[in-house]
C-alpha atoms as a PDB file:
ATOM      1  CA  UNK A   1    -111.495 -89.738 -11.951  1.00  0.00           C
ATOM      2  CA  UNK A   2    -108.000 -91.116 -10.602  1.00  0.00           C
ATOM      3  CA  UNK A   3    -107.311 -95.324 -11.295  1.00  0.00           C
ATOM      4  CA  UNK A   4    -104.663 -96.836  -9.655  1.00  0.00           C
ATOM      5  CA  UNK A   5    -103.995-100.081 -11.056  1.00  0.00           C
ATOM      6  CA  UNK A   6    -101.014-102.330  -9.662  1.00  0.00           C
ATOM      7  CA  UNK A   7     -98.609-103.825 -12.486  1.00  0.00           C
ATOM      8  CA  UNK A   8     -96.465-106.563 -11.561  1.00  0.00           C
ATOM      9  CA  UNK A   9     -93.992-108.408 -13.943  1.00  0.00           C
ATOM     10  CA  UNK A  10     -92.627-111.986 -13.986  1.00  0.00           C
ATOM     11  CA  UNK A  11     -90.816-113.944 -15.935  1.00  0.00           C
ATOM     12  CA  UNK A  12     -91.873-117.948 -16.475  1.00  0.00           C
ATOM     13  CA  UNK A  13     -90.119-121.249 -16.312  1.00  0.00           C
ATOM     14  CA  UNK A  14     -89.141-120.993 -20.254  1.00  0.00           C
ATOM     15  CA  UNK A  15     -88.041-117.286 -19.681  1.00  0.00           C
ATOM     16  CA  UNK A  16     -91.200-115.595 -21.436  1.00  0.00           C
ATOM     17  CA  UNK A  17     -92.717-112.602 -19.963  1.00  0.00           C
ATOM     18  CA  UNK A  18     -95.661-112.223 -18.227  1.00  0.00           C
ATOM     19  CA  UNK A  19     -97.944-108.857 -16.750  1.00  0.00           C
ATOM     20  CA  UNK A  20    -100.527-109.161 -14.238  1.00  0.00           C
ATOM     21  CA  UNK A  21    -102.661-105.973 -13.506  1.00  0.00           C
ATOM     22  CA  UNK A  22    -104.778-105.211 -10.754  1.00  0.00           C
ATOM     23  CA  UNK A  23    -107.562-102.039 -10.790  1.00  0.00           C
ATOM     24  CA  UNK A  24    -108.362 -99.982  -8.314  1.00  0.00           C
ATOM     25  CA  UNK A  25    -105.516-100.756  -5.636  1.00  0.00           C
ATOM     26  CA  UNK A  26    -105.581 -98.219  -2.547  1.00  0.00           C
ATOM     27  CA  UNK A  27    -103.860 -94.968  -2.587  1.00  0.00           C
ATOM     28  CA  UNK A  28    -101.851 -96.040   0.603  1.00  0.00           C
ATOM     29  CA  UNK A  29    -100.964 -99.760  -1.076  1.00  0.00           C
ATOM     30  CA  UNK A  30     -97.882-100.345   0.194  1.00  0.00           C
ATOM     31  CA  UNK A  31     -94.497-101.724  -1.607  1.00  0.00           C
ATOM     32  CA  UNK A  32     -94.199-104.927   0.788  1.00  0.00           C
ATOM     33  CA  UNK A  33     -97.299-105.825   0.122  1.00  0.00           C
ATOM     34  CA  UNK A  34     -96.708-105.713  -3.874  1.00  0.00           C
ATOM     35  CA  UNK A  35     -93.702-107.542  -3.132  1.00  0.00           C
ATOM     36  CA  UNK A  36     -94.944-110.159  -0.724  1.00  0.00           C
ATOM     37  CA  UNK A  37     -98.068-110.928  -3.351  1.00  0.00           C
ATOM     38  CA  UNK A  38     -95.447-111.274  -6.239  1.00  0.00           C
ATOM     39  CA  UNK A  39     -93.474-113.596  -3.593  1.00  0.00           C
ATOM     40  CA  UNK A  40     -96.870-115.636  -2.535  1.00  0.00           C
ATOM     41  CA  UNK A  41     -97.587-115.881  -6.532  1.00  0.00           C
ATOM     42  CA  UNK A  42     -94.088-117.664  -7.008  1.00  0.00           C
ATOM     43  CA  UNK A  43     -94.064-119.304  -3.474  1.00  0.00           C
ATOM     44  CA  UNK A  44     -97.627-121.187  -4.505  1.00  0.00           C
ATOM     45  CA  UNK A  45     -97.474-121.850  -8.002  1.00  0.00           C
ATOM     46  CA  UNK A  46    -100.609-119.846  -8.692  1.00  0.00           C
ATOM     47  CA  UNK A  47    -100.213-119.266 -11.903  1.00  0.00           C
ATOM     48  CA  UNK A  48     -98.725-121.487 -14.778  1.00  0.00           C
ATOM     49  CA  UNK A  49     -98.272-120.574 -18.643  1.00  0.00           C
ATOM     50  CA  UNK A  50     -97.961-122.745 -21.745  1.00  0.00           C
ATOM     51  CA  UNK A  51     -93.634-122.581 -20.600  1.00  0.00           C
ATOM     52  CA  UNK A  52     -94.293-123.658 -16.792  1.00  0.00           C
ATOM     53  CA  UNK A  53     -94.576-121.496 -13.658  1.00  0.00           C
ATOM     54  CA  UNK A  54     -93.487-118.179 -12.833  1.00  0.00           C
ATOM     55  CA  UNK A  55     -89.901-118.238 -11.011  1.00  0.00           C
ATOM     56  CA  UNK A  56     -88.934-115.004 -11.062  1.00  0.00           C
ATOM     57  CA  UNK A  57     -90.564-111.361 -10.319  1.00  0.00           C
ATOM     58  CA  UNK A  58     -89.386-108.858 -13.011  1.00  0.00           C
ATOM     59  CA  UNK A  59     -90.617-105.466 -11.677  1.00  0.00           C
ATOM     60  CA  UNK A  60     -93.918-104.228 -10.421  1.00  0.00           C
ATOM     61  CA  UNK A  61     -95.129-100.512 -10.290  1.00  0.00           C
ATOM     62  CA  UNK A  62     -98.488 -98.718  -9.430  1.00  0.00           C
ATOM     63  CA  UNK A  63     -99.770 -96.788 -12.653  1.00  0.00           C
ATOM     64  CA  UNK A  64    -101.988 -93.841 -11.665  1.00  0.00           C
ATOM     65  CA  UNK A  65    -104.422 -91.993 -14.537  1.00  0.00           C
ATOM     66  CA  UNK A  66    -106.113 -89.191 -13.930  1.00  0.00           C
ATOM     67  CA  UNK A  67    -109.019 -88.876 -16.341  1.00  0.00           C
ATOM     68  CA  UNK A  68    -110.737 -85.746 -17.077  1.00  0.00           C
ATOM     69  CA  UNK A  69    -114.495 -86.159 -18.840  1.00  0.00           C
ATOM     70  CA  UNK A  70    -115.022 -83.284 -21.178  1.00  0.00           C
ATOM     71  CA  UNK A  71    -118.891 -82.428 -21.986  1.00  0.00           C
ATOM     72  CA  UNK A  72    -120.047 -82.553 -25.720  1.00  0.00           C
END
C-alpha cells in the first residue's frame, strides 16, 4: 500500500514552528498547488497558535511510504 501524505512547514508570529500534514494527496499533486495552499493559509489567517498567526512558509514536501503487509 503506497500513502502520500503532503507536509508543509511554517513558522508563527513568535517564530515557533509549526507542521501541518495532509493523507492521501494525489500522485499527480502538483508543487503550485502546495505552494498556493501554504500562501492561502498565510493570506487568510486560517490558522493561529498560542504565539499568533503563521507569517511565513518554511518548506513543504510530499512523503511517500510504501508499506508491505507480511502474513503471520
Amino acid at each position: 500500500m503506497i500513502q502520500r501524505t503532503a507536509s508543509m512547514s511554517f513558522k508563527d508570529a513568535g517564530g515557533k514552528k509549526l507542521t501541518l500534514s495532509i493523507k492521501d494527496v494525489k500522485e499527480d499533486v502538483e508543487e503550485l498547488k502546495v505552494v498556493s495552499l501554504m500562501d492561502t493559509i498565510i493570506n487568510r489567517k486560517l490558522i493561529k497558535t498560542e504565539n499568533g498567526d503563521l507569517v511565513e512558509k518554511q518548506a513543504a514536501q510530499v512523503v511517500v511510504k510504501d508499506t508491505t503487509e507480511i502474513a503471520l
